[in-house]
N, C-alpha and C. Protein backbone atom coordinates (compact mmCIF):
# COMPACT_ATOMS: atom_id res chain seq x y z
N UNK A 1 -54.45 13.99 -20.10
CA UNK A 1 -53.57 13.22 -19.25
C UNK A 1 -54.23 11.88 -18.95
N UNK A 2 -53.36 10.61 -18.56
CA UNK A 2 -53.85 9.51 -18.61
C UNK A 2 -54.63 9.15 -17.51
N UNK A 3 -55.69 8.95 -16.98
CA UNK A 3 -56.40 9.03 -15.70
C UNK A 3 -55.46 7.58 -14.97
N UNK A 4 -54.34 6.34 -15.55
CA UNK A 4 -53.97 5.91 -14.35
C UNK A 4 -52.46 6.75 -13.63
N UNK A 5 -52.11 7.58 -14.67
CA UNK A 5 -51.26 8.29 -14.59
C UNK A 5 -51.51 9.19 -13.07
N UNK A 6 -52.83 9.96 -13.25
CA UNK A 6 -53.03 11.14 -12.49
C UNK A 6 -53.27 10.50 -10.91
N UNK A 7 -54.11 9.15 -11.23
CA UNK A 7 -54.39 8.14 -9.99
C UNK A 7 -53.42 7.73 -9.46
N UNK A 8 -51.66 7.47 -10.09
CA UNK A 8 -50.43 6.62 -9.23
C UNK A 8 -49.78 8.47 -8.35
N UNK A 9 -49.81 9.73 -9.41
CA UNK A 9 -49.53 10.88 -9.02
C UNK A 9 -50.20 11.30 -7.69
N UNK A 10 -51.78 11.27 -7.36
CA UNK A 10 -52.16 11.18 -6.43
C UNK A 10 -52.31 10.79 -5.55
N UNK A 11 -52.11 9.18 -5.74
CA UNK A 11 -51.87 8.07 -4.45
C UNK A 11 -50.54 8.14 -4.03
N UNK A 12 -49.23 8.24 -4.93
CA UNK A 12 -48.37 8.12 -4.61
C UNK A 12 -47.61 9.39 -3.74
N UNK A 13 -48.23 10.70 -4.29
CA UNK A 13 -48.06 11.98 -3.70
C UNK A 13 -48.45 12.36 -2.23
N UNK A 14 -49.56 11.73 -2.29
CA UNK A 14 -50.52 12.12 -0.67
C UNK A 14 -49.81 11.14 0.35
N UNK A 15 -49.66 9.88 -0.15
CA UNK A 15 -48.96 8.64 0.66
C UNK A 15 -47.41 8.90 0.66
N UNK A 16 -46.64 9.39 0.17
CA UNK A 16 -45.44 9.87 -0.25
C UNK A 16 -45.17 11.29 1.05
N UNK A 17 -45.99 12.16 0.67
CA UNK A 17 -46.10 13.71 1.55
C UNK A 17 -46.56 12.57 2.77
N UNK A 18 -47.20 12.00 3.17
CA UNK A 18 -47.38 11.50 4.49
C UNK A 18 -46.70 10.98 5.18
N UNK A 19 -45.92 9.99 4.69
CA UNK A 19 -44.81 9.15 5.27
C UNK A 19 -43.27 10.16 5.46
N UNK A 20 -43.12 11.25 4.26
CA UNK A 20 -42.51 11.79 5.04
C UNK A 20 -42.63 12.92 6.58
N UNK A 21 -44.09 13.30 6.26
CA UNK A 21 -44.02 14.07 7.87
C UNK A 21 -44.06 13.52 8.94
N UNK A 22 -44.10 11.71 8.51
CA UNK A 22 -44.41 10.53 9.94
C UNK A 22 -42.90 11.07 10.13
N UNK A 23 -42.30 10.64 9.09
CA UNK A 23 -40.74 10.49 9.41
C UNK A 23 -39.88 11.90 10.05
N UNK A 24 -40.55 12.83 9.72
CA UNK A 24 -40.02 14.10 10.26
C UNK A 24 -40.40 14.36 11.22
N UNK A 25 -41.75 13.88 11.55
CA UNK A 25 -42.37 14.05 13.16
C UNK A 25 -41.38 13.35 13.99
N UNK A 26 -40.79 11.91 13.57
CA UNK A 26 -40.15 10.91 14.41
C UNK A 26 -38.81 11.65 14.86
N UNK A 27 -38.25 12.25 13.92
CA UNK A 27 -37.04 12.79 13.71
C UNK A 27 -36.57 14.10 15.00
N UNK A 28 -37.49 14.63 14.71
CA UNK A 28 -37.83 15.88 15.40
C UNK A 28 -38.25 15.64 16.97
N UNK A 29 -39.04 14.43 17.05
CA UNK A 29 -39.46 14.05 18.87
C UNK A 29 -38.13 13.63 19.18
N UNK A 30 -37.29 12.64 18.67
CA UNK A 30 -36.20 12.01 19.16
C UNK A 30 -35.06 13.40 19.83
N UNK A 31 -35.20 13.93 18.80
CA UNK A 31 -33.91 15.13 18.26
C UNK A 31 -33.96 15.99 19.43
N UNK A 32 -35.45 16.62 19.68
CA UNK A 32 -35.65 17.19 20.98
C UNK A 32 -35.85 16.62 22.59
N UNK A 33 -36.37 15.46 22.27
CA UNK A 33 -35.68 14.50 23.48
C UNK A 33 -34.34 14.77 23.99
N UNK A 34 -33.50 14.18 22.95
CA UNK A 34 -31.68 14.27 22.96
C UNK A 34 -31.58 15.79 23.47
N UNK A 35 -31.81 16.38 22.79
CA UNK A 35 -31.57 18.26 23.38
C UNK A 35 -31.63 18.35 24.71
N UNK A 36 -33.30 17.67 24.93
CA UNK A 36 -33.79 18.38 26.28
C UNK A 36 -32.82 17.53 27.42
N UNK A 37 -32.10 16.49 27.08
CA UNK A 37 -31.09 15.96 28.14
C UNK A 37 -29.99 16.59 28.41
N UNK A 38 -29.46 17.53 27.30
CA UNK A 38 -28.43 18.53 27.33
C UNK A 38 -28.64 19.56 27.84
N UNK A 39 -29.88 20.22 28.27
CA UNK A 39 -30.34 21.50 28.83
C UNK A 39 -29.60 21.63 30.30
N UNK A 40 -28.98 22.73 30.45
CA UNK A 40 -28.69 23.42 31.77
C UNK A 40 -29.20 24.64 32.29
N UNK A 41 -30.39 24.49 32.61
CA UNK A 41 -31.31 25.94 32.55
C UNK A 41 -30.60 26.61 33.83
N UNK A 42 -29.45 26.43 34.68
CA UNK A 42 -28.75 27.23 35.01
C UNK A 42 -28.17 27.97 34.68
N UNK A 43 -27.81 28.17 33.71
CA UNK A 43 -27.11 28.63 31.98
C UNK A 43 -27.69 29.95 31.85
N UNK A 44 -28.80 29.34 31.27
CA UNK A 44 -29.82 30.89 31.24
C UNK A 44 -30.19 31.78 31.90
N UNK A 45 -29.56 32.79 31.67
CA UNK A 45 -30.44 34.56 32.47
C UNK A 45 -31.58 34.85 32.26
N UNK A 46 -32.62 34.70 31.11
CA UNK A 46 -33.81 34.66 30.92
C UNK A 46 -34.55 33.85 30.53
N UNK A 47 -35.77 33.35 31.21
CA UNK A 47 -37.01 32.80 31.58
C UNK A 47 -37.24 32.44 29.43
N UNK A 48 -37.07 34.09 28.91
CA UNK A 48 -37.60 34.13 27.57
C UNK A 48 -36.50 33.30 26.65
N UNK A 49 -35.40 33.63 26.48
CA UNK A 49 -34.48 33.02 26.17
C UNK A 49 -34.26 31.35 26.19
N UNK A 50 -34.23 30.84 27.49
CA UNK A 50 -34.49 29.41 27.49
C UNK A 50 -35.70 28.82 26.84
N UNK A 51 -37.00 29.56 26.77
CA UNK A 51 -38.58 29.14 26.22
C UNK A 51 -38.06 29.19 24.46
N UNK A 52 -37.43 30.13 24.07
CA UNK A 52 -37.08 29.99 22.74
C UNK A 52 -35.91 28.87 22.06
N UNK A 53 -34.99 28.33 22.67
CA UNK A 53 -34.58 27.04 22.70
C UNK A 53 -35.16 25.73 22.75
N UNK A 54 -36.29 25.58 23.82
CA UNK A 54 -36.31 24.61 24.05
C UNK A 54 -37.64 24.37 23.07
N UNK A 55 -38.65 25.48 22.83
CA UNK A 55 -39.70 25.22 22.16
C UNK A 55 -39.35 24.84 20.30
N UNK A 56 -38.11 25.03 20.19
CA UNK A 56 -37.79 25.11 18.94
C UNK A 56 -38.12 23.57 18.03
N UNK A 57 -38.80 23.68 17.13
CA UNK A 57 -39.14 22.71 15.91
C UNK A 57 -40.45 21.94 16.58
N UNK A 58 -40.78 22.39 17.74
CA UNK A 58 -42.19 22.12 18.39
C UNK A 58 -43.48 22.31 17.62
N UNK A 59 -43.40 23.33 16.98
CA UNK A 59 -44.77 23.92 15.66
C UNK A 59 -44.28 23.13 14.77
N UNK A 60 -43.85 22.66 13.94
CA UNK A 60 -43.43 21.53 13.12
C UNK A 60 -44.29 20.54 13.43
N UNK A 61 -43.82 19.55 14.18
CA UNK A 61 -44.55 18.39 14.88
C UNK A 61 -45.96 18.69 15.51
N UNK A 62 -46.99 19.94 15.69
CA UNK A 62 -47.90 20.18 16.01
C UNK A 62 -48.60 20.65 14.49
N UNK A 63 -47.69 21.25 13.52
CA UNK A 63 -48.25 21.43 12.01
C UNK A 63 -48.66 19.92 11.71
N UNK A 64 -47.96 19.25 11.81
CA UNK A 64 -48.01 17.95 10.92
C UNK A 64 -48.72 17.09 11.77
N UNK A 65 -49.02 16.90 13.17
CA UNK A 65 -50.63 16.33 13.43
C UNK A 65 -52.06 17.01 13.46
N UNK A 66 -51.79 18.47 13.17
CA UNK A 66 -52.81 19.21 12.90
C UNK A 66 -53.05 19.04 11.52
N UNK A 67 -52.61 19.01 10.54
CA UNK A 67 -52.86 18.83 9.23
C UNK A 67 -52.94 17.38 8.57
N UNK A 68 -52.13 16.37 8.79
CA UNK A 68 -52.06 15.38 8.33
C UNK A 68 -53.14 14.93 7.97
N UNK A 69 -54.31 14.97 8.85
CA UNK A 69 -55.13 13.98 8.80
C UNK A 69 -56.24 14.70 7.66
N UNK A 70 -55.58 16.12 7.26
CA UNK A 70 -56.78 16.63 6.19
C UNK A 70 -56.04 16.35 4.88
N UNK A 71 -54.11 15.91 4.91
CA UNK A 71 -53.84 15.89 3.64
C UNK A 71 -54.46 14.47 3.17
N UNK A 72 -54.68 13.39 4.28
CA UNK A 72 -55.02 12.30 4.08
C UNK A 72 -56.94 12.11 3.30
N UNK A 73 -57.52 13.04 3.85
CA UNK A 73 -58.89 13.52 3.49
C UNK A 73 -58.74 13.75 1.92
N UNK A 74 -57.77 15.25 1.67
CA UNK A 74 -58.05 15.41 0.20
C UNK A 74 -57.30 13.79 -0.81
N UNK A 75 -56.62 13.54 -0.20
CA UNK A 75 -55.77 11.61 -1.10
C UNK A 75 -57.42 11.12 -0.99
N UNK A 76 -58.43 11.21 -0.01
CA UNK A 76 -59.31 10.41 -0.24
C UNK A 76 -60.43 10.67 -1.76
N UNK A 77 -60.56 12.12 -1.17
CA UNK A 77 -61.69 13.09 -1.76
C UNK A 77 -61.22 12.80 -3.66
N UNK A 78 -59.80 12.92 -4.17
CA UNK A 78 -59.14 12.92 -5.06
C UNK A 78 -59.31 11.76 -5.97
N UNK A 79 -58.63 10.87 -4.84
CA UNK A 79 -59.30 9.60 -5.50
C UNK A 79 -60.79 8.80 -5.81
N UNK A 80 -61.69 9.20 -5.15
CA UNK A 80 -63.27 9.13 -5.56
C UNK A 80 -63.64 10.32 -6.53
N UNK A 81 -63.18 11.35 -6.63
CA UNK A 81 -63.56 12.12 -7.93
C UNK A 81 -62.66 11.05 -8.95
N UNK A 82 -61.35 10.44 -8.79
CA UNK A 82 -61.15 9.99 -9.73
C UNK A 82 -61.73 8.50 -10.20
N UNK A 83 -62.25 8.00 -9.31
CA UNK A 83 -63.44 6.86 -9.29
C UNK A 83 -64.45 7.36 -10.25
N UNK A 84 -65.13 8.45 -9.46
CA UNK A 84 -66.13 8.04 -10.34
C UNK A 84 -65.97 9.14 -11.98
N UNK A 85 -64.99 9.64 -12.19
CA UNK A 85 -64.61 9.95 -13.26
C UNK A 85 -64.29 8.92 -14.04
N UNK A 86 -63.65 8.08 -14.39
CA UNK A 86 -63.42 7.07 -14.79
C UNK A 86 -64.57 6.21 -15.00
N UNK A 87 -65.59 5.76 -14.02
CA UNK A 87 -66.77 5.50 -14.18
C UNK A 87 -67.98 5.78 -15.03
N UNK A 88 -67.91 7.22 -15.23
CA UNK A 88 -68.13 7.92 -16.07
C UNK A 88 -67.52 7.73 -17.50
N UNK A 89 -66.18 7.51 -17.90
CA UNK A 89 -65.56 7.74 -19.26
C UNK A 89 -66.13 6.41 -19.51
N UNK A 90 -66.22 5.22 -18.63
CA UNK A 90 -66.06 4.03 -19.31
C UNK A 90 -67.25 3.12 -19.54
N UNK A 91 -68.38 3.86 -18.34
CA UNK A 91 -69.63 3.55 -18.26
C UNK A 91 -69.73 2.22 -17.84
N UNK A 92 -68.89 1.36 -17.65
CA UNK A 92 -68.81 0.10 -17.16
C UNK A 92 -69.26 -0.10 -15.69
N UNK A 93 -70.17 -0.60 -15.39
CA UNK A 93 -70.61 -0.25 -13.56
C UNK A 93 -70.03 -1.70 -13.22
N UNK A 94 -68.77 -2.10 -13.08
CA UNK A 94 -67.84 -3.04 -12.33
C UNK A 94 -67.65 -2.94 -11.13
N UNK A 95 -68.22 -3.69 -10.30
CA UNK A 95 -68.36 -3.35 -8.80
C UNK A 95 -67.08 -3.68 -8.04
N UNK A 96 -66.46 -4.56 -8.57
CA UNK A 96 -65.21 -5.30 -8.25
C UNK A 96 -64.38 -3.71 -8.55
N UNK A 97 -64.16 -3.18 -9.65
CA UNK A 97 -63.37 -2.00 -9.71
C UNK A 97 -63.68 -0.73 -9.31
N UNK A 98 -64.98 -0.38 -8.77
CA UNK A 98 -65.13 0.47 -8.24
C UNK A 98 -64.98 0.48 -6.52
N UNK A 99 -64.88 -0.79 -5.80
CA UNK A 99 -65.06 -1.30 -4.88
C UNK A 99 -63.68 -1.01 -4.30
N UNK A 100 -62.79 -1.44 -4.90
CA UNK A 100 -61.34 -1.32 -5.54
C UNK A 100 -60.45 0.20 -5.16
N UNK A 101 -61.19 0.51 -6.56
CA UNK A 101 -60.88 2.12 -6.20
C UNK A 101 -60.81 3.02 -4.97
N UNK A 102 -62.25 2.97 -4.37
CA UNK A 102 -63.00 3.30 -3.15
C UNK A 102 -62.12 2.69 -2.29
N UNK A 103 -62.07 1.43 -1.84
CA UNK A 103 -60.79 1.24 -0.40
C UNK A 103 -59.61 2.10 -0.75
N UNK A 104 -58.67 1.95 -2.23
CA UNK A 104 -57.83 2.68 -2.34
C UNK A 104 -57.73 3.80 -1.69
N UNK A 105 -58.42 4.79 -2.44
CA UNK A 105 -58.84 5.89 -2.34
C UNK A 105 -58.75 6.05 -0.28
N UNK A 106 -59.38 5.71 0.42
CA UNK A 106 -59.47 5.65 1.76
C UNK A 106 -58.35 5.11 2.39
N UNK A 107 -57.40 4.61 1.48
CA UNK A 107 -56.00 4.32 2.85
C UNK A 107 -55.12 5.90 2.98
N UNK A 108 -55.66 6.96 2.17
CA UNK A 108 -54.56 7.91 2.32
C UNK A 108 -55.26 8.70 3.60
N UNK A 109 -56.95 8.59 3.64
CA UNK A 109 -57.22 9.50 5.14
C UNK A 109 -56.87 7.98 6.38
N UNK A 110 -56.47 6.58 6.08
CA UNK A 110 -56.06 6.56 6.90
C UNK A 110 -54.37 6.52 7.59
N UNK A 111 -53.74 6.55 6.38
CA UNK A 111 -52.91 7.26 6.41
C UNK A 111 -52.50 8.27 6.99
N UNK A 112 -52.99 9.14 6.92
CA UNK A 112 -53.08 10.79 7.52
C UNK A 112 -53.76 10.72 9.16
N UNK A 113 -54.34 9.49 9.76
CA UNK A 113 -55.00 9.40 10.85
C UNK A 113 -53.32 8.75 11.41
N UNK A 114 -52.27 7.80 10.61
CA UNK A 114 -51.20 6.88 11.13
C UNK A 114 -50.51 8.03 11.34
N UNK A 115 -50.21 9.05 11.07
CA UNK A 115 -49.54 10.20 11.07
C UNK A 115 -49.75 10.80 11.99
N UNK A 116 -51.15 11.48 12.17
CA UNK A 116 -51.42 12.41 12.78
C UNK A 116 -51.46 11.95 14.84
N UNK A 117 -52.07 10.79 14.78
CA UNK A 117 -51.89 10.23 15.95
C UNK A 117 -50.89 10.20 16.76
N UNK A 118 -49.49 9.99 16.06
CA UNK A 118 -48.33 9.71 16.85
C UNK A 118 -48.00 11.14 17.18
N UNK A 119 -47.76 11.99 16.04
CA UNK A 119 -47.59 13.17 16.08
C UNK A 119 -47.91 14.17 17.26
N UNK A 120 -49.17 14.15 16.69
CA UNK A 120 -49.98 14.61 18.28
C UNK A 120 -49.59 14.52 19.87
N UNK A 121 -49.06 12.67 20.14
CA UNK A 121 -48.48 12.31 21.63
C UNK A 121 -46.94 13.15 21.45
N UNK A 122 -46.25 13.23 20.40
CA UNK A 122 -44.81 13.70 20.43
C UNK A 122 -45.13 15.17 20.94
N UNK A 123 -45.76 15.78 20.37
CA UNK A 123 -46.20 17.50 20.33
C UNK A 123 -46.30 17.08 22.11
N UNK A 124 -47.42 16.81 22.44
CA UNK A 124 -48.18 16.86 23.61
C UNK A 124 -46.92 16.39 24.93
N UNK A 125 -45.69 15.21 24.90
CA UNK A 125 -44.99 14.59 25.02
C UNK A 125 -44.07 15.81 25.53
N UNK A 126 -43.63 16.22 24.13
CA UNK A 126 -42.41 17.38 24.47
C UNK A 126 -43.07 18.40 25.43
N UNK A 127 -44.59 19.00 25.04
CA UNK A 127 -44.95 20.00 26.31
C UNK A 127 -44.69 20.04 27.44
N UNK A 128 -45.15 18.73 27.90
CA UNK A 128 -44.92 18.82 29.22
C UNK A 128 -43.25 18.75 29.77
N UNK A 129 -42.60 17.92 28.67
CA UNK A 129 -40.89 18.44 29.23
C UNK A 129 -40.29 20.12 28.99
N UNK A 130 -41.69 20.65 28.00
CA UNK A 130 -41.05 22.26 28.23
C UNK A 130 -41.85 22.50 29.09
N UNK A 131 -42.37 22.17 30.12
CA UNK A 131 -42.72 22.98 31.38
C UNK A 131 -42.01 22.70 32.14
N UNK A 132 -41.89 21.32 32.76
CA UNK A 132 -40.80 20.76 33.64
C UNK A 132 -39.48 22.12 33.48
N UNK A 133 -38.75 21.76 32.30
CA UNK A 133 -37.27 22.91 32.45
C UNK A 133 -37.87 23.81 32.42
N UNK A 134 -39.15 25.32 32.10
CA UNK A 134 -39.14 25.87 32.48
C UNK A 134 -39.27 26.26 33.89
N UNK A 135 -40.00 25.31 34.45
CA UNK A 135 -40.40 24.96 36.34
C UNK A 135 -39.06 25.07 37.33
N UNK A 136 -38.02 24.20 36.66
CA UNK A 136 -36.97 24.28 36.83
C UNK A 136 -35.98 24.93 36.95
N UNK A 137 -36.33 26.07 35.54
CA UNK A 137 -36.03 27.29 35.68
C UNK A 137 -35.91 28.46 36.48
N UNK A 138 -37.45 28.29 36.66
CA UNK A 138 -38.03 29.39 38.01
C UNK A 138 -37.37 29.00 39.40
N UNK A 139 -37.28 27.67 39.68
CA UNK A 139 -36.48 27.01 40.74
C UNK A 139 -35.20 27.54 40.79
N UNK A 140 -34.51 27.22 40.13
CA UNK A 140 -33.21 27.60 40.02
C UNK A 140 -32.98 29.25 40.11
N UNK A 141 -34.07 29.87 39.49
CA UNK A 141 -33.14 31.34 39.70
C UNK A 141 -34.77 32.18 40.72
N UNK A 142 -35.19 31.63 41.46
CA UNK A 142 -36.31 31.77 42.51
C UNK A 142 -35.20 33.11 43.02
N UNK A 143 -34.17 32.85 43.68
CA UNK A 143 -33.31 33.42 44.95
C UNK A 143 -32.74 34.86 44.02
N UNK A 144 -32.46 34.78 42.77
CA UNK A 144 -31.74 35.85 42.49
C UNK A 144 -32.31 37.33 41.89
């Protein structure tokens, strides 16, 4: 296989898989925002019942700042084996292209850091509005 072939497959894959879990993280904070304005935890008879609504697509957005930042690691790790593979076939010690490579190679862990960061406040963000309605909860049905 052609090593710039395997290098656009890898950069474009890791940076590709990243931008979409930014975008699904974004998707998913908004989405449950909007929800949690619709909540009437008067509604609910059980404490358990409302926790399973409102926590819903929450592990999603806590998968994808827990991981991101390692899919961004292996885009790095990938691309310096493919550095210095190439380095190797061609024996050419071009500092300009290895120099090259190497930043490349390092925008996908930071990549995976642009990801994982936001991610993280959304996860952390929504928690505390699933305590609030559960708090709320307990408030509301304290008397019955």
């Amino acid at each position: 296989m052609d090593i710039k072939l395997l290098h656009d497959m890898v950069d474009y894959g890791v940076i590709g898989l990243l931008g979409f879990m930014s975008f699904l993280s974004l998707f998913f904070w908004i989405e449950r925002l909007l929800y949690y304005r619709t909540v009437k935890v008067e509604s609910y008879r059980t404490q358990e019942a409302l926790e399973i609504d409102i926590t819903n697509n929450l592990g999603i957005i806590s998968s994808f700042g827990a991981n991101a930042p390692y899919i961004g690691l292996l885009g790095t790790v990938l691309g310096i084996i493919m550095t210095f593979y190439t380095l190797g076939q061609t024996g050419e010690m071009d500092v300009k292209n290895i120099m090259t490579s190497l930043a490349l190679a390092l925008q996908a862990t930071a990549m995976g850091l642009v990801v994982a960061i936001p991610a993280i406040f959304f996860y952390n963000h929504l928690n505390r509005k699933v305590d609030v309605l559960l708090s709320k909860w307990t408030i509301a049905h304290k008397g019955q």
